[in-house]
PDB file of N, CA and C in Angstrom:
ATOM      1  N   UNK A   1     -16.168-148.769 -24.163  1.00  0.00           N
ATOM      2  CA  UNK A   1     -14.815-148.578 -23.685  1.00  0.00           C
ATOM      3  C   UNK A   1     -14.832-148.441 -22.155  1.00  0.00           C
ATOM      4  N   UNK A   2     -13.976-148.877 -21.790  1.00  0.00           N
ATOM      5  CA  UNK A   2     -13.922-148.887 -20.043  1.00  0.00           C
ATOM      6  C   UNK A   2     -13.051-147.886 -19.717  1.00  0.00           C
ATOM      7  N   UNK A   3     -13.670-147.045 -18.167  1.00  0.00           N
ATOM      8  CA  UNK A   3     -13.153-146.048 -17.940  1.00  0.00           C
ATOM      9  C   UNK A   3     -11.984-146.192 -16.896  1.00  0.00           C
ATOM     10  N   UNK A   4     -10.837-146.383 -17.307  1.00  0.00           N
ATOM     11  CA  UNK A   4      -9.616-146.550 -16.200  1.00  0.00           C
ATOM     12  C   UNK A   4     -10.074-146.120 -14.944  1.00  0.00           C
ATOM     13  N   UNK A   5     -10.342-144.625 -14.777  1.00  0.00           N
ATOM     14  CA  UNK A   5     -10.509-143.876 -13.303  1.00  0.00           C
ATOM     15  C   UNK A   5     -11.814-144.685 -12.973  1.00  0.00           C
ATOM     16  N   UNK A   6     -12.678-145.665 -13.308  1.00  0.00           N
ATOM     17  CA  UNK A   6     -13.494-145.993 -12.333  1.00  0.00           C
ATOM     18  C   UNK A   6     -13.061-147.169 -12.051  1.00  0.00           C
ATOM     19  N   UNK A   7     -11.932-147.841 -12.474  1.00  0.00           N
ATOM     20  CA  UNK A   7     -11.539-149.267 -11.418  1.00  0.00           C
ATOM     21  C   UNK A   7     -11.348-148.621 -10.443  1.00  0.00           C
ATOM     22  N   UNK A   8     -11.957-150.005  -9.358  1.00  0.00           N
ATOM     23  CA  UNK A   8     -11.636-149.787  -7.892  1.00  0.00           C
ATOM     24  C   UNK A   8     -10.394-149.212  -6.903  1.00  0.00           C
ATOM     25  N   UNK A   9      -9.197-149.917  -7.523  1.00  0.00           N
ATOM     26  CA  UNK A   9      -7.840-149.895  -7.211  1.00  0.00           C
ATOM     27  C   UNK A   9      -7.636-148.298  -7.080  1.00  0.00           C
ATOM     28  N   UNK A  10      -7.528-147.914  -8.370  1.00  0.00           N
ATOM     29  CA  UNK A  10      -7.968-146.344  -9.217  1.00  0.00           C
ATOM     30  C   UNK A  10      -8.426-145.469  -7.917  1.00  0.00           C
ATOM     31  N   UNK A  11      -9.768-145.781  -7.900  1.00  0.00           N
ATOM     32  CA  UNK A  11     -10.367-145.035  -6.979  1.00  0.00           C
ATOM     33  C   UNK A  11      -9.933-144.941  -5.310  1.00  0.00           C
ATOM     34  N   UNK A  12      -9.245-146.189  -4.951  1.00  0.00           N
ATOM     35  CA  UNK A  12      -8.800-146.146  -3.243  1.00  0.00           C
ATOM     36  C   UNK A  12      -7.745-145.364  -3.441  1.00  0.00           C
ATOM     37  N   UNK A  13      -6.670-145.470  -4.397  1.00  0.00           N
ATOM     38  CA  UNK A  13      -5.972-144.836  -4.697  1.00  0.00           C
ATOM     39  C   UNK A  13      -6.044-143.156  -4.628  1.00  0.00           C
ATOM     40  N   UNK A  14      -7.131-142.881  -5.420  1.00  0.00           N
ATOM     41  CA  UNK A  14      -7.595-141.396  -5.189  1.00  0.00           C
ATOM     42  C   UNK A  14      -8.139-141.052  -3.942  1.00  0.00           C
ATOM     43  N   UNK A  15      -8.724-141.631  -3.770  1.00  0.00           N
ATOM     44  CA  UNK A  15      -9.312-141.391  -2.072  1.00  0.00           C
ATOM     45  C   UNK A  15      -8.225-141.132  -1.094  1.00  0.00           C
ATOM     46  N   UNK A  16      -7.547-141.910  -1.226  1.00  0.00           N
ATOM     47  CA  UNK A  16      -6.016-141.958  -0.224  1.00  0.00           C
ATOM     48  C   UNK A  16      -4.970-140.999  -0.511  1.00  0.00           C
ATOM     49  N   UNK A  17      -4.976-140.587  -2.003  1.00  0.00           N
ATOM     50  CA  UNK A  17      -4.431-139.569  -2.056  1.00  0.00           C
ATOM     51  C   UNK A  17      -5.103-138.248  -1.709  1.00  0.00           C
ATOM     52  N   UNK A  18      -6.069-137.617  -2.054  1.00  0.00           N
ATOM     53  CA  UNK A  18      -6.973-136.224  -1.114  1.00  0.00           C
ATOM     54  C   UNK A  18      -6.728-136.357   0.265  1.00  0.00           C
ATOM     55  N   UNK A  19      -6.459-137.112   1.224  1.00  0.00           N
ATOM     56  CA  UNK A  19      -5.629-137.436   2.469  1.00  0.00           C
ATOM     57  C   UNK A  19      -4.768-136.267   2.904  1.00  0.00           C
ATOM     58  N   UNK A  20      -3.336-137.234   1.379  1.00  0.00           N
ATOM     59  CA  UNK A  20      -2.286-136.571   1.652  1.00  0.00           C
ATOM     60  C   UNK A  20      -2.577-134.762   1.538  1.00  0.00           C
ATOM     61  N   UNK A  21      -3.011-134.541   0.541  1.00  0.00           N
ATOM     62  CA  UNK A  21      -3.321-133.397   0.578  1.00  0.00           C
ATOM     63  C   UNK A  21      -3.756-132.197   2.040  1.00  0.00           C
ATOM     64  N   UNK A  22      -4.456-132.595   2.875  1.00  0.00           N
ATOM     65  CA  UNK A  22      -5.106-131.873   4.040  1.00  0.00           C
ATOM     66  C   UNK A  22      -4.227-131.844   4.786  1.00  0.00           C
ATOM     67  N   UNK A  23      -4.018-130.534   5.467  1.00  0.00           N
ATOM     68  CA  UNK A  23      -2.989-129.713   6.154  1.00  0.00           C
ATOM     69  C   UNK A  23      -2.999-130.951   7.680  1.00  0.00           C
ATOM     70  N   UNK A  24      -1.794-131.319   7.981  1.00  0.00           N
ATOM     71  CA  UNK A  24      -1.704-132.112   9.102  1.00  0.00           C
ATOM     72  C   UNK A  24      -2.367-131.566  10.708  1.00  0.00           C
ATOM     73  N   UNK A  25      -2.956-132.199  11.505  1.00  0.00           N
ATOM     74  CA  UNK A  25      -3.536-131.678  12.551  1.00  0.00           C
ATOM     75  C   UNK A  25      -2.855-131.121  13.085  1.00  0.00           C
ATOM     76  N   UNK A  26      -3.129-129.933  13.909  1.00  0.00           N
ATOM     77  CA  UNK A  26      -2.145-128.832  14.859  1.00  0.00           C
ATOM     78  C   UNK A  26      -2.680-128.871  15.861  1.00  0.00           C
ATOM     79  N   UNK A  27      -3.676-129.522  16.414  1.00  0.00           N
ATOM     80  CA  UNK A  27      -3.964-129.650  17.752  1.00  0.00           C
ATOM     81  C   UNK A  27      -3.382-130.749  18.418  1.00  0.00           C
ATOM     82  N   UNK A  28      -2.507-129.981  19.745  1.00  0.00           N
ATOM     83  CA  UNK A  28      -1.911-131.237  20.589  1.00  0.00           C
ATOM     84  C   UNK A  28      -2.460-132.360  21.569  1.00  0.00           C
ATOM     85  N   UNK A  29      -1.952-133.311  21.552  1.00  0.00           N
ATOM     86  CA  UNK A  29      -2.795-134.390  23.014  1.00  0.00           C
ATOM     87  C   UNK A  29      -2.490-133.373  24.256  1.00  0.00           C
ATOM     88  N   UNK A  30      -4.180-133.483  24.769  1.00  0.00           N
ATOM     89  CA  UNK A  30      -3.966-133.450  26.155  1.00  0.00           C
ATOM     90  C   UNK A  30      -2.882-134.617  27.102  1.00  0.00           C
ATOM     91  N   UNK A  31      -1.856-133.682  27.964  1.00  0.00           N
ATOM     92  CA  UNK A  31      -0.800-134.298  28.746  1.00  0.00           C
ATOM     93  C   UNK A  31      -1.183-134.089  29.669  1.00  0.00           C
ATOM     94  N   UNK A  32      -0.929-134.891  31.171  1.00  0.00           N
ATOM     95  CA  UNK A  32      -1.516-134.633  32.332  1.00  0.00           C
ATOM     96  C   UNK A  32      -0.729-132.811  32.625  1.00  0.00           C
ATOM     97  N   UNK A  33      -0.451-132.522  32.545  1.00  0.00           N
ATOM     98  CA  UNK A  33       0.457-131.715  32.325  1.00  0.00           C
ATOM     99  C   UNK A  33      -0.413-130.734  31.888  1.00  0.00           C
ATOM    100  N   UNK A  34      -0.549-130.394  30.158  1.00  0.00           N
ATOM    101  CA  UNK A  34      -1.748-129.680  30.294  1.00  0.00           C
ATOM    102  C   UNK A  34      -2.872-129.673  30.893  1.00  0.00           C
ATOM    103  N   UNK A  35      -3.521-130.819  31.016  1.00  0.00           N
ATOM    104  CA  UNK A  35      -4.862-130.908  31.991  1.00  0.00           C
ATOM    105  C   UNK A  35      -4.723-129.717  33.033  1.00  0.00           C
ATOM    106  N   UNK A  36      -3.589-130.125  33.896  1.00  0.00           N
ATOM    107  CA  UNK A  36      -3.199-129.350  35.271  1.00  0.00           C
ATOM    108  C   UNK A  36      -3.308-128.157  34.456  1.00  0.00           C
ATOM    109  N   UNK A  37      -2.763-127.395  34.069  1.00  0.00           N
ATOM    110  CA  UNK A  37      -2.732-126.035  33.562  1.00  0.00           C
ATOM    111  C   UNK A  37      -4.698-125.695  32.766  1.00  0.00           C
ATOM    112  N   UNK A  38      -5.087-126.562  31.978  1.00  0.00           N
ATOM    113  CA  UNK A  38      -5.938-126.103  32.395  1.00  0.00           C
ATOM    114  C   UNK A  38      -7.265-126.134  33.462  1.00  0.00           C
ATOM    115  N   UNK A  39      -7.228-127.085  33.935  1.00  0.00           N
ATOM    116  CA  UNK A  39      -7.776-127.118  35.452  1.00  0.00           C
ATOM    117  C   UNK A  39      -7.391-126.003  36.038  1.00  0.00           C
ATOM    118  N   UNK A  40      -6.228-125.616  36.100  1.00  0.00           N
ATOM    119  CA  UNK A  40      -6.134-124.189  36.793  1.00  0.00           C
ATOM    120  C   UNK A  40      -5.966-123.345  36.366  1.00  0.00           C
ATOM    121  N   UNK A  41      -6.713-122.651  35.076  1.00  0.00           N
ATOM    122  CA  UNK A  41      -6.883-121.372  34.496  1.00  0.00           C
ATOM    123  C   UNK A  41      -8.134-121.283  34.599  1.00  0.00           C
ATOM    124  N   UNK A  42      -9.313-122.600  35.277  1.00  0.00           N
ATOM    125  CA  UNK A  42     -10.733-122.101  34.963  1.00  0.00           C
ATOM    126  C   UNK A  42     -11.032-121.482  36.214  1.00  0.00           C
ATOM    127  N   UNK A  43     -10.058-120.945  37.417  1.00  0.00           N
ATOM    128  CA  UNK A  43     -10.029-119.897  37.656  1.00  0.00           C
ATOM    129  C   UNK A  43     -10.257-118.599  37.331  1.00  0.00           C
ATOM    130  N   UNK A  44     -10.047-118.520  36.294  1.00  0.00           N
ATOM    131  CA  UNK A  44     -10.291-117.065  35.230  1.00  0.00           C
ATOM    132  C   UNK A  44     -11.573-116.951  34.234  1.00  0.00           C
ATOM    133  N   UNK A  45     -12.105-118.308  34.352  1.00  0.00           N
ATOM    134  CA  UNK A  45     -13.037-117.797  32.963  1.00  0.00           C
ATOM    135  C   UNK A  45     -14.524-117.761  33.457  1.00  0.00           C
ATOM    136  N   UNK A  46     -14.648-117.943  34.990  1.00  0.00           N
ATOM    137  CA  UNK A  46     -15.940-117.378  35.160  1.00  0.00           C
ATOM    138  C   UNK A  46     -16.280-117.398  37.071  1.00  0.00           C
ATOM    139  N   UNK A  47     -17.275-116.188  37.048  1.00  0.00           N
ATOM    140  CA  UNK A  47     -17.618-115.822  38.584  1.00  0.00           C
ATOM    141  C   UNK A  47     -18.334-116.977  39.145  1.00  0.00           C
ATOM    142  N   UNK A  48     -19.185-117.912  38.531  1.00  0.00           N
ATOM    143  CA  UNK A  48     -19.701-118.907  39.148  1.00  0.00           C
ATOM    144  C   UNK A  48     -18.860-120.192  39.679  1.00  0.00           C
ATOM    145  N   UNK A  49     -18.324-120.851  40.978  1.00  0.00           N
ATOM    146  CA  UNK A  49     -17.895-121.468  41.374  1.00  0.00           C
ATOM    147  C   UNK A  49     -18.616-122.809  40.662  1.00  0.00           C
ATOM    148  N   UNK A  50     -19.765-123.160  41.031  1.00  0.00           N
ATOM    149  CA  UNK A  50     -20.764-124.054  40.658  1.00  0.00           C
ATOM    150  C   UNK A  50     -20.399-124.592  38.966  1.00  0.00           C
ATOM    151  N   UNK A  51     -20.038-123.598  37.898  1.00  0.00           N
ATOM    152  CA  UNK A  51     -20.113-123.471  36.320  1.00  0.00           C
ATOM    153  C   UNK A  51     -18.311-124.410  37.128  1.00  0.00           C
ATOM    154  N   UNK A  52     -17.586-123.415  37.287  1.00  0.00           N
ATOM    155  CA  UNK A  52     -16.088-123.954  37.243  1.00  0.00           C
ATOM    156  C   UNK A  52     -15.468-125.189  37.709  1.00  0.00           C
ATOM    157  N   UNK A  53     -16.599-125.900  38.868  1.00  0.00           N
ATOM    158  CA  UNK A  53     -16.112-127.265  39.470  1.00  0.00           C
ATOM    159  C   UNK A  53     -17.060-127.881  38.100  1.00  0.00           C
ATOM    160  N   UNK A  54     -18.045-127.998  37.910  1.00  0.00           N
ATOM    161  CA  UNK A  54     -18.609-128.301  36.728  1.00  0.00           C
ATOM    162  C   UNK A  54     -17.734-128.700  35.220  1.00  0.00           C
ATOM    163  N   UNK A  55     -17.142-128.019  35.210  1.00  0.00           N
ATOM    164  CA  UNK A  55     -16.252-127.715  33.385  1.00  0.00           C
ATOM    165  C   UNK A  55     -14.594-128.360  34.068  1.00  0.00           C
ATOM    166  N   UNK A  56     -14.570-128.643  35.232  1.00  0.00           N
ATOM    167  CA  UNK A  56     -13.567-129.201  36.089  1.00  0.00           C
ATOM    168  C   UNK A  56     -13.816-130.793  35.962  1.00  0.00           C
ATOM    169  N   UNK A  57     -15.218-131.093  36.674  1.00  0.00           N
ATOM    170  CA  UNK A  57     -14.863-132.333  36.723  1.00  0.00           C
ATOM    171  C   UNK A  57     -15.418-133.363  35.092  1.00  0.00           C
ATOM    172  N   UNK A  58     -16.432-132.120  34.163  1.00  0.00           N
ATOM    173  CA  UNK A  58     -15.936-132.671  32.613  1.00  0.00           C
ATOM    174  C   UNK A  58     -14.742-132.602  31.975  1.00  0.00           C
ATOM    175  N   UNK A  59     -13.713-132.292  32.777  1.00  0.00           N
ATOM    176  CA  UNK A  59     -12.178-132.160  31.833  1.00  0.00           C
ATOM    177  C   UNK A  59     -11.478-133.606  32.372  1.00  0.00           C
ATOM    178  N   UNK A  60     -11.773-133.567  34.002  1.00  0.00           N
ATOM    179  CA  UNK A  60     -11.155-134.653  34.236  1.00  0.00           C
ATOM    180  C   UNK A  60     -11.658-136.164  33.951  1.00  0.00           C
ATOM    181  N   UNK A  61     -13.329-136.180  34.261  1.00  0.00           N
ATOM    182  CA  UNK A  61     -13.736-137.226  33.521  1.00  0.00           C
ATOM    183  C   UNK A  61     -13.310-137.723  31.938  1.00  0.00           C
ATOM    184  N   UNK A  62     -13.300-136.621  30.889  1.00  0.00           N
ATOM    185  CA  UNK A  62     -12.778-137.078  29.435  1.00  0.00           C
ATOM    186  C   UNK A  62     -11.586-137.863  29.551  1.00  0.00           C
ATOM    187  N   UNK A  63     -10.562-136.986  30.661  1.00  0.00           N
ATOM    188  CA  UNK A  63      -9.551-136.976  30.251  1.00  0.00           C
ATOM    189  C   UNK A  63      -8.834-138.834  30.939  1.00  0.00           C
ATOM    190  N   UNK A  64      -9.645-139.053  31.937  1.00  0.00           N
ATOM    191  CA  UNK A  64      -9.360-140.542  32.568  1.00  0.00           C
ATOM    192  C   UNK A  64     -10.723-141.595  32.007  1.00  0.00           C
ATOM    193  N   UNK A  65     -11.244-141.121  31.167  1.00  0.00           N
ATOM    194  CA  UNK A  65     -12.577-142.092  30.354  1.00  0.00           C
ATOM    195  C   UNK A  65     -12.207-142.185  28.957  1.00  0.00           C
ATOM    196  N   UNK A  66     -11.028-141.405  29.176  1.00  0.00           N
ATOM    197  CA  UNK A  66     -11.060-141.118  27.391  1.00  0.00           C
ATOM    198  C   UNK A  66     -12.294-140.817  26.545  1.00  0.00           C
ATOM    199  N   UNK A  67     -12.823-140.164  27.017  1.00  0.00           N
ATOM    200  CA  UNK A  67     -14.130-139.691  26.009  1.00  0.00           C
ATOM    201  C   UNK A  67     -14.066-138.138  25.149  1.00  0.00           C
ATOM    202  N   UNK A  68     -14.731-138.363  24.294  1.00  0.00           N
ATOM    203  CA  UNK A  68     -14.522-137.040  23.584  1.00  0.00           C
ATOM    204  C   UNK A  68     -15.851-135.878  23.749  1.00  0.00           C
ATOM    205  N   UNK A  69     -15.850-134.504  23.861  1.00  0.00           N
ATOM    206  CA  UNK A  69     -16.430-133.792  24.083  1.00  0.00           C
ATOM    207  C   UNK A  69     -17.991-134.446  23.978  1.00  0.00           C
ATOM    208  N   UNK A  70     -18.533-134.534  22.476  1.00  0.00           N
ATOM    209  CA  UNK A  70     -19.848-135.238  21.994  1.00  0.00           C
ATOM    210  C   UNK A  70     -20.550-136.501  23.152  1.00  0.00           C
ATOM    211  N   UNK A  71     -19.279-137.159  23.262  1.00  0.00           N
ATOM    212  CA  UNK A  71     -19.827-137.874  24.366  1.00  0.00           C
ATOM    213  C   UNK A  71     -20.111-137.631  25.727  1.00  0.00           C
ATOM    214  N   UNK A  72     -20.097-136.258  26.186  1.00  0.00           N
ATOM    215  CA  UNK A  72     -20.175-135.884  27.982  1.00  0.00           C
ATOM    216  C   UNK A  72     -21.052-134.700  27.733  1.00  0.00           C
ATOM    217  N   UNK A  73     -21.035-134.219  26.414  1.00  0.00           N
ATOM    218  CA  UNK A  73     -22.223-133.183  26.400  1.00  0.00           C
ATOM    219  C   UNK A  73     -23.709-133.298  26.261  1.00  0.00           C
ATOM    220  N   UNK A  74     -24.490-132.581  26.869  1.00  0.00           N
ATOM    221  CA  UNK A  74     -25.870-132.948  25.998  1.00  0.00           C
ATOM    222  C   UNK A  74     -26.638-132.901  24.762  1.00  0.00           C
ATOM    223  N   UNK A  75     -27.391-134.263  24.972  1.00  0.00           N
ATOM    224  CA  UNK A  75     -27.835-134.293  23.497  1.00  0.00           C
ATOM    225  C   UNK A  75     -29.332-134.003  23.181  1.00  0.00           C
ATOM    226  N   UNK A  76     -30.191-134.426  22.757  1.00  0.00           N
ATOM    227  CA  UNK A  76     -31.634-134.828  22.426  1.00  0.00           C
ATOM    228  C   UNK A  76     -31.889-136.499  22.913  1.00  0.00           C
ATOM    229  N   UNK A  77     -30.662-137.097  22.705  1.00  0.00           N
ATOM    230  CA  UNK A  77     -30.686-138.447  23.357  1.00  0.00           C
ATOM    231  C   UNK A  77     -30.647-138.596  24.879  1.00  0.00           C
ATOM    232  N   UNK A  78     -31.295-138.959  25.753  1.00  0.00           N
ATOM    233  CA  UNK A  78     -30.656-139.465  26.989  1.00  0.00           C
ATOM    234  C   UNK A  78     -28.862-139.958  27.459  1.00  0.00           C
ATOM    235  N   UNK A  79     -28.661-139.763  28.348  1.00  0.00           N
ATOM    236  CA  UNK A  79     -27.582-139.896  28.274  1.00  0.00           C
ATOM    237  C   UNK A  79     -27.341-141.312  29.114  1.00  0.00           C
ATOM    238  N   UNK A  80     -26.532-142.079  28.466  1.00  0.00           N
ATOM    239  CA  UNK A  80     -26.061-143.468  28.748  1.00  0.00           C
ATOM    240  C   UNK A  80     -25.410-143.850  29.945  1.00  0.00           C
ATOM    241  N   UNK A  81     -24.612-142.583  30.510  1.00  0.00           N
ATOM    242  CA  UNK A  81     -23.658-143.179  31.763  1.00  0.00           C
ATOM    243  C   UNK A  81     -24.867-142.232  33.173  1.00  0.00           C
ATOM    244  N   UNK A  82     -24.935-143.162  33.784  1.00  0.00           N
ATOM    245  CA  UNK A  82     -25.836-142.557  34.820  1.00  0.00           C
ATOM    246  C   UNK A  82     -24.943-143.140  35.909  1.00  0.00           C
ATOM    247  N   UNK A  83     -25.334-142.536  37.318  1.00  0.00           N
ATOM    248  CA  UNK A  83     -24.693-142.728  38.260  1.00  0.00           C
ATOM    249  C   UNK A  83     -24.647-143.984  38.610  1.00  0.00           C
ATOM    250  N   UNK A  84     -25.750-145.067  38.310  1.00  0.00           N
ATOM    251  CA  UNK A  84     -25.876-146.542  39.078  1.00  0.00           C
ATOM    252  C   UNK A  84     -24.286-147.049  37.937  1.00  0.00           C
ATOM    253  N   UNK A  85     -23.690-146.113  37.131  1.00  0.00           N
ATOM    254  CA  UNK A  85     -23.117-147.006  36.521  1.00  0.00           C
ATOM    255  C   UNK A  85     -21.797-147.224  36.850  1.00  0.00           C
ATOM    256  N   UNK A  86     -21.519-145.909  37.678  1.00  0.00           N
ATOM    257  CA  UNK A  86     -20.264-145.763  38.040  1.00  0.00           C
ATOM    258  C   UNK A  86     -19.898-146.132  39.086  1.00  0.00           C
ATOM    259  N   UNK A  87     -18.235-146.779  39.605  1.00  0.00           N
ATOM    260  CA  UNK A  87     -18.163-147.526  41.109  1.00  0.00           C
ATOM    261  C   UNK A  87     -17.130-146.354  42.074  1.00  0.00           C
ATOM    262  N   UNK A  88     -17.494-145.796  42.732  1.00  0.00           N
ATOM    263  CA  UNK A  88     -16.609-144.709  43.133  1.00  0.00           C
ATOM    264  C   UNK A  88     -15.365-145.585  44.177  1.00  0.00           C
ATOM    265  N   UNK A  89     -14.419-145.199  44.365  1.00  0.00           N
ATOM    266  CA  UNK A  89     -13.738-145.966  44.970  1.00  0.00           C
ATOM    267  C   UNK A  89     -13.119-144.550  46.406  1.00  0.00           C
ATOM    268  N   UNK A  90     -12.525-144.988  47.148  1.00  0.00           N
ATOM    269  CA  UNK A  90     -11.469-143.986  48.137  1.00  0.00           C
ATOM    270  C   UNK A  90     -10.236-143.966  47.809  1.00  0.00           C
ATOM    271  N   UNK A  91      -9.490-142.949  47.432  1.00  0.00           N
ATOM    272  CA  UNK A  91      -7.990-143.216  47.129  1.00  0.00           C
ATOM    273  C   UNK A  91      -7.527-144.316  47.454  1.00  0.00           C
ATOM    274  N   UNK A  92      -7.418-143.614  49.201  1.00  0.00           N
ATOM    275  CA  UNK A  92      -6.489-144.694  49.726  1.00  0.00           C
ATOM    276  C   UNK A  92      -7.083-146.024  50.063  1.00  0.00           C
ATOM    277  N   UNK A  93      -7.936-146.889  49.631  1.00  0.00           N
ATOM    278  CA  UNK A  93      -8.519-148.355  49.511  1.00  0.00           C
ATOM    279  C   UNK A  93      -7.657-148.803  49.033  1.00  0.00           C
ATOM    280  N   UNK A  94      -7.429-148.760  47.691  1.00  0.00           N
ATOM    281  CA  UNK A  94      -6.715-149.614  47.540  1.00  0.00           C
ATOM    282  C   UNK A  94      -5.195-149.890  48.285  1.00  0.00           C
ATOM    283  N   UNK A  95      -4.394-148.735  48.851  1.00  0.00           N
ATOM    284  CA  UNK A  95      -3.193-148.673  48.986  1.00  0.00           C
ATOM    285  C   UNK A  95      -2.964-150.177  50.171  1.00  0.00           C
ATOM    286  N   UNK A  96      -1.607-150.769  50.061  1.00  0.00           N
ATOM    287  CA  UNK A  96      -1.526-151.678  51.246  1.00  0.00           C
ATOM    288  C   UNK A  96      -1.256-150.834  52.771  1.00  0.00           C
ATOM    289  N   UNK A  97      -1.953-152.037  53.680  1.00  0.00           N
ATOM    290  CA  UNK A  97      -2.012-151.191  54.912  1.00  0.00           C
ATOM    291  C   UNK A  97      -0.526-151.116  55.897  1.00  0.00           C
TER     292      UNK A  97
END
């Protein structure tokens, strides 16, 4: 006899439904907006200047690389983006003269 719940259909079906089930995400997108706010609360969370431009310029890198934490933290792996990779530019270069 064949078991209904193991056709395929059946099963995406179930899969897709346990989905619906899980409480919808409550964490909001970072807005430039928040960024700014928190860029300027890491004022408060520590005496080392050095730690705070640090955790500064990993907020702003994610946040214009779009990268997610895993990717800017360290790993056991080497890390992929090294300086030869990046092209620094001057603000005002590009602007017309």
């Amino acid at each position: 006899m064949v078991e209904p719940t193991q056709n395929f259909a059946v099963k995406k079906c179930m899969h897709g439904y346990t989905y619906r089930l899980k409480s919808p995400d409550k964490r909001l997108p970072i807005t430039p907006d928040l960024l700014a706010r928190l860029v300027q609360s890491l004022h408060f969370t520590s005496n080392s200047v050095f730690h705070r431009i640090l955790v500064k310029a990993m907020y702003l890198l994610a946040f214009h690389a779009f990268l997610r934490v895993g990717e800017i933290t360290g790993r056991s792996k080497p890390a992929v983006l090294t300086y030869s990779c990046a092209k620094f530019i001057h603000p005002t270069a590009h602007l017309p003269a």
